[in-house]
N, C-alpha and C. Protein backbone atom coordinates (compact mmCIF):
# COMPACT_ATOMS: atom_id res chain seq x y z
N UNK A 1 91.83 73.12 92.70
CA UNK A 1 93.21 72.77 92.40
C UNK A 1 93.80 71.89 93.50
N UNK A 2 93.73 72.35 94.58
CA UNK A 2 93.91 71.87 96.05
C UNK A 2 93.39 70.13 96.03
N UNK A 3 92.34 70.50 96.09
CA UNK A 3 91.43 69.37 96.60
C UNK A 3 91.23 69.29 97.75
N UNK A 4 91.10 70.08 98.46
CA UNK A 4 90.95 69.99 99.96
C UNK A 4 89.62 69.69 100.50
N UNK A 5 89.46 68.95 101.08
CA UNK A 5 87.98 68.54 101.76
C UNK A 5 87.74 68.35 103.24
N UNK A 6 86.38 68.09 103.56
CA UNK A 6 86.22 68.45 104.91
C UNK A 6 87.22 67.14 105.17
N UNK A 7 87.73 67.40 106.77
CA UNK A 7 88.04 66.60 107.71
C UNK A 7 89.42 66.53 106.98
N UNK A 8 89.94 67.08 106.16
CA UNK A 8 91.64 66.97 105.67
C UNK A 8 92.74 68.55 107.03
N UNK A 9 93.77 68.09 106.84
CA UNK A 9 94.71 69.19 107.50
C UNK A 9 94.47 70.68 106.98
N UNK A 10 94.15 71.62 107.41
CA UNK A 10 93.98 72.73 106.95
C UNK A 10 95.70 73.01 106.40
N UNK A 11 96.05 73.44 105.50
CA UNK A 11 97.75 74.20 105.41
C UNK A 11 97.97 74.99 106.07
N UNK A 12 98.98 74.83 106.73
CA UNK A 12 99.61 76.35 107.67
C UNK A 12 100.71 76.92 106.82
N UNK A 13 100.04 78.23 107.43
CA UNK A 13 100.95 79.69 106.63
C UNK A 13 101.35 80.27 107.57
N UNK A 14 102.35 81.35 107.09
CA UNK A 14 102.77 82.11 107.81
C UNK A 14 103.19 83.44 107.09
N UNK A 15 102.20 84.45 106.72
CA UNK A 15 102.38 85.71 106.36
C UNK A 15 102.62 86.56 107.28
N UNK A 16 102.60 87.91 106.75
CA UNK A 16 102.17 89.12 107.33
C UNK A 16 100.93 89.39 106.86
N UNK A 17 100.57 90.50 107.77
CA UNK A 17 99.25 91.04 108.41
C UNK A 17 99.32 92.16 108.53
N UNK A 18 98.13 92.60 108.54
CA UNK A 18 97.70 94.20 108.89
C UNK A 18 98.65 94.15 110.70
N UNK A 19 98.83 95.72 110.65
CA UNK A 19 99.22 96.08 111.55
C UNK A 19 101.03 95.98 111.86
N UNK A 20 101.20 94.96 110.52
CA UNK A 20 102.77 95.30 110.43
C UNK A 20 103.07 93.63 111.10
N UNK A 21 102.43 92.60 111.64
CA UNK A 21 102.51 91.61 112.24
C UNK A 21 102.46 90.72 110.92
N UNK A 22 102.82 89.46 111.55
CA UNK A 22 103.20 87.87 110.90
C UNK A 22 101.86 87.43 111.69
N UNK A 23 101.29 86.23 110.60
CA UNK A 23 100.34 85.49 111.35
C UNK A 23 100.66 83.96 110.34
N UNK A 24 100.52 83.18 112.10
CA UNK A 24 100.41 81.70 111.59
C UNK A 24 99.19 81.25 111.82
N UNK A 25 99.09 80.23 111.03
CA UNK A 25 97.18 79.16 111.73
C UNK A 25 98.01 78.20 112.48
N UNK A 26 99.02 77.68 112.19
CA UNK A 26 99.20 76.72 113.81
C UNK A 26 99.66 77.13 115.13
N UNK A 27 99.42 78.77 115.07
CA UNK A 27 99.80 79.10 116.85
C UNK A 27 98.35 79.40 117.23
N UNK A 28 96.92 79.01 116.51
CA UNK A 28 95.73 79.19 116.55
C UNK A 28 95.49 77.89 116.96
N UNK A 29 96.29 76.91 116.96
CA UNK A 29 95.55 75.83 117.30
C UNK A 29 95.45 75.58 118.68
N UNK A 30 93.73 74.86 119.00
CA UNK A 30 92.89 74.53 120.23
C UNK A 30 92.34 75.43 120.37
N UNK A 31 92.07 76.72 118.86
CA UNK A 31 90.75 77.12 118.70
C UNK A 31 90.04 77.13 117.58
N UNK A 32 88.86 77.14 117.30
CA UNK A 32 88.71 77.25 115.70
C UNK A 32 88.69 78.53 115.27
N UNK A 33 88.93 78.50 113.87
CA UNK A 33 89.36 79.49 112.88
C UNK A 33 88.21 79.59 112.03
N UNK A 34 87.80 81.16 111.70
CA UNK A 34 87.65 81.23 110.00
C UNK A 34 88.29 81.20 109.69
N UNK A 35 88.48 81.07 108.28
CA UNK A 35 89.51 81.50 107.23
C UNK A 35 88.93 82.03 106.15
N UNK A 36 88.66 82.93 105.61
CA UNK A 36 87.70 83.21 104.31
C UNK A 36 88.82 84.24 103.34
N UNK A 37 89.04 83.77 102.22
CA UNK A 37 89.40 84.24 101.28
C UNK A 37 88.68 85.24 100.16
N UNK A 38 89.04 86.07 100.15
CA UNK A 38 88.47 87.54 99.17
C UNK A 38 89.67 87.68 97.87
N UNK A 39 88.72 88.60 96.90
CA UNK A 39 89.80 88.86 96.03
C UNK A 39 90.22 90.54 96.56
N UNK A 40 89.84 91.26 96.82
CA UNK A 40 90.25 92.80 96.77
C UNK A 40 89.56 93.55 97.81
N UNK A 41 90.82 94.25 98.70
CA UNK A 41 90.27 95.15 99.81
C UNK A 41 89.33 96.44 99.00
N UNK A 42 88.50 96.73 99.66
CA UNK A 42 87.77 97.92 99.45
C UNK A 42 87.19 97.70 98.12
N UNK A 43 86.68 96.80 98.08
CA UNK A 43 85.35 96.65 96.61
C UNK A 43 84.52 96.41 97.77
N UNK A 44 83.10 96.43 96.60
CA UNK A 44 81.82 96.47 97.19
C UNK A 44 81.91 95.47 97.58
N UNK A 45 81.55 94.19 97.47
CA UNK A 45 81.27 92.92 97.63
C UNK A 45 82.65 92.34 98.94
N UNK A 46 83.58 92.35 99.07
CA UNK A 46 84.79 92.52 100.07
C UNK A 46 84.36 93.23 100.95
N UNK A 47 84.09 94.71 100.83
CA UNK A 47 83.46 95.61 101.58
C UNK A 47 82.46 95.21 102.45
N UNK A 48 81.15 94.34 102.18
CA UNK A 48 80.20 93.92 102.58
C UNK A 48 80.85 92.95 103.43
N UNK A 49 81.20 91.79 102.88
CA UNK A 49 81.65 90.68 103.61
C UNK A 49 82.20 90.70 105.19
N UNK A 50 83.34 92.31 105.34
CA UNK A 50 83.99 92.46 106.27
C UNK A 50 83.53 92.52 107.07
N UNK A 51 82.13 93.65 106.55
CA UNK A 51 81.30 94.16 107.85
C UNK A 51 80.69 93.17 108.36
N UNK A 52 79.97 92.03 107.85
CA UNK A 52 79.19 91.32 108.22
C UNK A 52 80.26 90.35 109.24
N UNK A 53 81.08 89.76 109.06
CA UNK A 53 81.90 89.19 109.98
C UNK A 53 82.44 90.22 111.19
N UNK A 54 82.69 91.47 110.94
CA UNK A 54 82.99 92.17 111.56
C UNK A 54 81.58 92.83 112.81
N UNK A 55 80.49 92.50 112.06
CA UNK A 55 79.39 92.82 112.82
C UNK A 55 78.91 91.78 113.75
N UNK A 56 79.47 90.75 113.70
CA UNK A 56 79.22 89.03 114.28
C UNK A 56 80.84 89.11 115.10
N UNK A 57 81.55 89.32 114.81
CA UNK A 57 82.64 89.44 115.87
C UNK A 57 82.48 88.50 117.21
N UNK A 58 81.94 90.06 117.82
CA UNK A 58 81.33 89.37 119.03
C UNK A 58 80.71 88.27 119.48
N UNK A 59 80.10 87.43 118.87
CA UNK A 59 78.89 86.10 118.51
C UNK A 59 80.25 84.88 118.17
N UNK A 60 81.20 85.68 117.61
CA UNK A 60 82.34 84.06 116.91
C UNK A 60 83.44 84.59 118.16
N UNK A 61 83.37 85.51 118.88
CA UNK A 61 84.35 85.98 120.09
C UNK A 61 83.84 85.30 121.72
N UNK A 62 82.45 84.94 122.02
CA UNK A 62 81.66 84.05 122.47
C UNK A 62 82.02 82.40 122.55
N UNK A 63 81.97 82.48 121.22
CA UNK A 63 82.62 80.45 120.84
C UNK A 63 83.98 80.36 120.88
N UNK A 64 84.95 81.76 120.82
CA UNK A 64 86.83 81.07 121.25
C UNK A 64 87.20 81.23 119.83
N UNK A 65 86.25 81.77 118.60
CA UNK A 65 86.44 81.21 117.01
C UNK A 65 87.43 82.53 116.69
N UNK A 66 88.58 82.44 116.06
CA UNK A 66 88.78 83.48 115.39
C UNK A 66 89.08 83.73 113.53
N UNK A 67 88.37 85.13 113.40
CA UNK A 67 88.10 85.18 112.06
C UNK A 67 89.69 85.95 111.54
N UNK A 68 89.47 85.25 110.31
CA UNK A 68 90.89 86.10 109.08
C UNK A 68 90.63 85.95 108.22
N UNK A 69 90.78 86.83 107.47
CA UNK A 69 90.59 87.39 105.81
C UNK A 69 91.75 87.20 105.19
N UNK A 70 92.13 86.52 103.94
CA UNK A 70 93.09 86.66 103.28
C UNK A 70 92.66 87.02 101.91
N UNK A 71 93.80 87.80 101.32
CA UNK A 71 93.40 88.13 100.33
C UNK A 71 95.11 88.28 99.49
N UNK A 72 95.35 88.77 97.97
CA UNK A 72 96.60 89.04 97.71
C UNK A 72 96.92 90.19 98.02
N UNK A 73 96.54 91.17 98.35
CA UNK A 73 96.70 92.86 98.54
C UNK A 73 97.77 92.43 99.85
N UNK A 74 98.73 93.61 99.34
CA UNK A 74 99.95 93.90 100.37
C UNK A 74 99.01 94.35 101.98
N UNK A 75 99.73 94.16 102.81
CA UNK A 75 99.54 94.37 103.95
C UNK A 75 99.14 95.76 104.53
N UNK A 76 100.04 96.26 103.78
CA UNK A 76 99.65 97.88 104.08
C UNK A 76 98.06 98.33 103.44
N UNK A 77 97.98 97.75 102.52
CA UNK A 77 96.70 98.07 102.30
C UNK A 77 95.78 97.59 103.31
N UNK A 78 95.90 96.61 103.31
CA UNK A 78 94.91 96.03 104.31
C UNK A 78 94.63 96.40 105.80
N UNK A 79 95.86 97.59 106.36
CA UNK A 79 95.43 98.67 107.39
C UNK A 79 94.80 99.61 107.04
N UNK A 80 94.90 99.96 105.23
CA UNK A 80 94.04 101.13 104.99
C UNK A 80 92.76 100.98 105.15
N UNK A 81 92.44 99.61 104.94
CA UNK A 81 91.09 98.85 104.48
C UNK A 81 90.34 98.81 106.07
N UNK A 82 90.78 98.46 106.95
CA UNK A 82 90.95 98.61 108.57
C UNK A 82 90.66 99.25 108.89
N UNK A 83 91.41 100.26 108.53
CA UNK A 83 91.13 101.63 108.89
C UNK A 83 90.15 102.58 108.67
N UNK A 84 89.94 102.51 107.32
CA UNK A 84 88.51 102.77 106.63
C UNK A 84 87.23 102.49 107.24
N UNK A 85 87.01 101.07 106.69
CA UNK A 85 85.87 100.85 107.52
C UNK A 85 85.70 100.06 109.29
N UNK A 86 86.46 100.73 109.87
CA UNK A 86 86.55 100.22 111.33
C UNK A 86 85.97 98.65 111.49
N UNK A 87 87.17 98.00 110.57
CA UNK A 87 87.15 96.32 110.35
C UNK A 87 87.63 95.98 111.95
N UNK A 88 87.24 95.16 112.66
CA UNK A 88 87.74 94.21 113.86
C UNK A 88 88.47 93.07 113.30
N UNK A 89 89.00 92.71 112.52
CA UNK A 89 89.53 91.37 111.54
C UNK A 89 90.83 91.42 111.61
N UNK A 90 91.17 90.33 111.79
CA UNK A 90 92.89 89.92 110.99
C UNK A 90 92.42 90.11 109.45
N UNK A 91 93.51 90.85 108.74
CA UNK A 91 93.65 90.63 107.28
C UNK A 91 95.08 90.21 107.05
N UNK A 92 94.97 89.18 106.03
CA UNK A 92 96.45 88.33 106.15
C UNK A 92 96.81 88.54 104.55
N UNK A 93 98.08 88.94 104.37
CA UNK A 93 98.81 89.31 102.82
C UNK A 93 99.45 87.96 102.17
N UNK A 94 98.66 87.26 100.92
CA UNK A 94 99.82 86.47 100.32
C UNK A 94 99.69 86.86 98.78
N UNK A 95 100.67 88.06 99.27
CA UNK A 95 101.24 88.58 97.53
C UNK A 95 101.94 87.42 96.66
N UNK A 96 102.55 86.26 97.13
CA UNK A 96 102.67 85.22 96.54
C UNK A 96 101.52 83.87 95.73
N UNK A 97 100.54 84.31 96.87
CA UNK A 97 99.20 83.40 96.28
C UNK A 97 100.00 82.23 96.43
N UNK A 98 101.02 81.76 97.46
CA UNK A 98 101.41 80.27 97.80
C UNK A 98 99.73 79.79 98.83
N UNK A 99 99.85 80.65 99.43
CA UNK A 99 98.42 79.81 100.19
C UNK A 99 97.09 79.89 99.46
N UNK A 100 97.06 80.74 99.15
CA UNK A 100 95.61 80.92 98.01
C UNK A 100 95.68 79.95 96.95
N UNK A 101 96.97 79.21 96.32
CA UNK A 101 97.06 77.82 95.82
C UNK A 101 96.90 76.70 96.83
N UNK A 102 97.43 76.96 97.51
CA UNK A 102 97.13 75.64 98.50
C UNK A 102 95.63 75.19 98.93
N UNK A 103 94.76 76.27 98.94
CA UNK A 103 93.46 76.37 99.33
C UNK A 103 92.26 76.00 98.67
N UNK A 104 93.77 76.11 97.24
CA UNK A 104 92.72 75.97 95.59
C UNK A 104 91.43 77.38 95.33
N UNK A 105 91.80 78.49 96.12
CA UNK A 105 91.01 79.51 95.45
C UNK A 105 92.08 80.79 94.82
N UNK A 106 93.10 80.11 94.30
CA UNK A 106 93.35 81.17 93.11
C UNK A 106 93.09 80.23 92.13
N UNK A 107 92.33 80.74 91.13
CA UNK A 107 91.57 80.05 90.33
C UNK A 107 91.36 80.91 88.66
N UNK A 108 91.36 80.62 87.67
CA UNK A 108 90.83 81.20 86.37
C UNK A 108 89.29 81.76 86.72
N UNK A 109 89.19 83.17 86.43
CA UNK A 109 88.26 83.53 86.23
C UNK A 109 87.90 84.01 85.15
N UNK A 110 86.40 84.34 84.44
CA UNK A 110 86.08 84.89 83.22
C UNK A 110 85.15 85.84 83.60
N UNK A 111 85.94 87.60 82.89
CA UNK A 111 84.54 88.30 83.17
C UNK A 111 84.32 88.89 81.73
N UNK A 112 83.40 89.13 81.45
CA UNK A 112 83.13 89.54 79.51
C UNK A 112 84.01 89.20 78.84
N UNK A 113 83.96 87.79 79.23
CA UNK A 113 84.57 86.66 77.68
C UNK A 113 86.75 86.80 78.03
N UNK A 114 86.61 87.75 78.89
CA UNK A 114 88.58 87.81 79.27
C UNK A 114 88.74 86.44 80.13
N UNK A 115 89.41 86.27 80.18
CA UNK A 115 89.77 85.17 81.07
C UNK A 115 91.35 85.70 81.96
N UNK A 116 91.28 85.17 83.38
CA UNK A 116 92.26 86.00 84.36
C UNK A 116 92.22 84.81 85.40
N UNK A 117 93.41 85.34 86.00
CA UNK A 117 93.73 84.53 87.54
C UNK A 117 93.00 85.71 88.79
N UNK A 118 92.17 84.85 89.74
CA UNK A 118 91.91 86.10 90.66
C UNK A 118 91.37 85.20 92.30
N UNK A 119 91.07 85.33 92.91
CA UNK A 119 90.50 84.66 94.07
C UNK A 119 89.11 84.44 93.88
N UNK A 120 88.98 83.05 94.31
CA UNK A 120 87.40 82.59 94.03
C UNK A 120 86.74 82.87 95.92
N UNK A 121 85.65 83.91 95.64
CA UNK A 121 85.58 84.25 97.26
C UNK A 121 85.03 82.35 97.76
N UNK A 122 86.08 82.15 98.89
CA UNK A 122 85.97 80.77 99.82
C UNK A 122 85.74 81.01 100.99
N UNK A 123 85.17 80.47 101.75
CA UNK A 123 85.28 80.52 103.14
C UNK A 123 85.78 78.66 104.06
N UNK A 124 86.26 79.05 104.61
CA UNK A 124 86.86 77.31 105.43
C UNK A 124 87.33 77.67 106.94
N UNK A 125 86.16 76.70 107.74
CA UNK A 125 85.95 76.95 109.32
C UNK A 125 86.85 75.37 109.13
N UNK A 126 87.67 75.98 110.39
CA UNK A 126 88.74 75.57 110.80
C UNK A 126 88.70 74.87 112.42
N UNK A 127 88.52 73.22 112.48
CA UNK A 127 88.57 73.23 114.20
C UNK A 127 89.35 73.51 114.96
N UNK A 128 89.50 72.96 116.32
CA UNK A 128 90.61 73.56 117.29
C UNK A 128 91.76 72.25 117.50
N UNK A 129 91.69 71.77 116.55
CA UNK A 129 92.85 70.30 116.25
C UNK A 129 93.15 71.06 114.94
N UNK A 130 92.67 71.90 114.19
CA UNK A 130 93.79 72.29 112.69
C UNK A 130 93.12 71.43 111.53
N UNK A 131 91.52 70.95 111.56
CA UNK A 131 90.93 69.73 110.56
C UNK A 131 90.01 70.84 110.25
N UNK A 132 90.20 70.60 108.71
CA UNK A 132 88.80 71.30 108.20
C UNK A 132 87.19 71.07 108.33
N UNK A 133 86.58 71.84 108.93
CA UNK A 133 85.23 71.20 109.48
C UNK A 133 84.16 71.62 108.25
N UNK A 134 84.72 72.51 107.76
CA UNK A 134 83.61 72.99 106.83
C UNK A 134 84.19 73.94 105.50
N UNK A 135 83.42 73.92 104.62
CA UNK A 135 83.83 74.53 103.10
C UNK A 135 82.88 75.18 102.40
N UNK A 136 83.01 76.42 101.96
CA UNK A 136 81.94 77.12 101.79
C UNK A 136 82.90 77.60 100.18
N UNK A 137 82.34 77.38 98.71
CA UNK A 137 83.08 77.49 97.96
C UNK A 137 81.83 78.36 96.96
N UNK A 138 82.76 79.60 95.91
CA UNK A 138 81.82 80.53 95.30
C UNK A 138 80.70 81.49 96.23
N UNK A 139 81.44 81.64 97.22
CA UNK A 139 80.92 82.51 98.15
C UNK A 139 79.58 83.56 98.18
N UNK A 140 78.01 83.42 98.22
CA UNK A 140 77.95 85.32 97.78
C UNK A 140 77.66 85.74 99.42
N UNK A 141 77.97 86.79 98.98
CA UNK A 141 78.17 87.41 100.58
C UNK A 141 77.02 87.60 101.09
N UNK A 142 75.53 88.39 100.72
CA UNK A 142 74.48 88.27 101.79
C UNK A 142 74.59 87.01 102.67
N UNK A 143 74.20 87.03 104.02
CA UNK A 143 74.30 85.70 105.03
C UNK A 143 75.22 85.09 105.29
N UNK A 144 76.13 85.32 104.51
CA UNK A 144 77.01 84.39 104.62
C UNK A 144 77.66 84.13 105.64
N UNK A 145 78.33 85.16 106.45
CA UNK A 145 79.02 85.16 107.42
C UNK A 145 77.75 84.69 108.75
N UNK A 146 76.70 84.77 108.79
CA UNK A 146 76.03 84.22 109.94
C UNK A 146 75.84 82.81 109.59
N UNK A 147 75.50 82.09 108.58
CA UNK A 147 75.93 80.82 107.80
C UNK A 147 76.51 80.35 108.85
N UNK A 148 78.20 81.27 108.18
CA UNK A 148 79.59 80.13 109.20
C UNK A 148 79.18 80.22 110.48
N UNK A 149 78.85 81.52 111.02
CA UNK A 149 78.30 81.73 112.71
C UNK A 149 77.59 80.30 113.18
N UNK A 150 76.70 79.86 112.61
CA UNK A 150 75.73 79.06 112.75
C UNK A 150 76.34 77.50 113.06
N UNK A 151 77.29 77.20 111.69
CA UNK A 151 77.82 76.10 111.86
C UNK A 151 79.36 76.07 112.45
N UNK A 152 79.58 77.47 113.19
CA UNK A 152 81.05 77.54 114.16
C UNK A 152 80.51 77.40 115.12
N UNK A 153 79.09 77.48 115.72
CA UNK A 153 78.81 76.99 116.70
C UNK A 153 78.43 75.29 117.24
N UNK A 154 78.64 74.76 116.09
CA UNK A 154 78.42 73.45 116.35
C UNK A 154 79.46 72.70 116.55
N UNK A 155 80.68 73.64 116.53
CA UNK A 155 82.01 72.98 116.20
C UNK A 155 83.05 73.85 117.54
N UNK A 156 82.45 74.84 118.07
CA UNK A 156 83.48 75.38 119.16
C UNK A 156 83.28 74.61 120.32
């Protein structure tokens, strides 16, 4: 929907967050960012994803990179989700889906022939000027997160 491509302005937001906090991407800038978009805290596949970024932490905490999850789930959930599985992550709330349009991953989905609005899992590494370096679109989660590891290191 977006059209966003490498080397364009990433959009800056400014939600809330787990922990009861506001988070912007331009007080991140002059470092790089994940940004990876999910549809739903605490499913399997979300579930997986966290850990794996959450298990690399340290490795994207090394390069200066910092990771955030957005998703539409209220904020409070997303401490439950935290809390649960002892996530190390920013999780960022846009119950509006203004940035999840901007990103172009709220998107039509079809599951047994229904058709719905939901988040297309994305991921988008972010440099330390605020330019998109990379786009990872239809996400599946095995590897994935060492993927971005791989190519956030070519870019921190």
């Amino acid at each position: 929907m977006a059209g966003l491509q490498k080397g364009d302005v990433a959009p800056d937001f400014n939600l809330p967050r787990d922990s009861g906090k506001t988070q912007t991407l331009s007080e991140l800038r002059g470092h790089p960012v994940v940004l990876y978009f999910y549809p739903k805290d605490d499913t399997s596949g979300c579930t997986l994803e966290a850990h794996d970024f959450t298990e690399l932490r340290p490795e994207f905490d090394k390069i200066g990179v910092t990771i955030i999850g957005m998703s539409p789930d209220k904020a409070e959930k997303h401490d439950k989700f935290i809390s649960k599985h002892d996530l190390q992550l920013i999780l960022v709330s846009d119950e509006e889906k203004t940035t999840l349009q901007k990103y172009g991953v709220w998107v039509e989905k079809s599951m047994y022939g229904r058709k719905y609005m939901g988040v297309e899992r994305s991921t988008f590494l972010i440099d330390k000027n605020g330019k998109i370096a990379e786009i990872w679109r239809k996400v599946k989660v095995p590897g994935h997160a060492k993927t971005v590891l791989e190519k956030a290191t070519t870019i921190a």
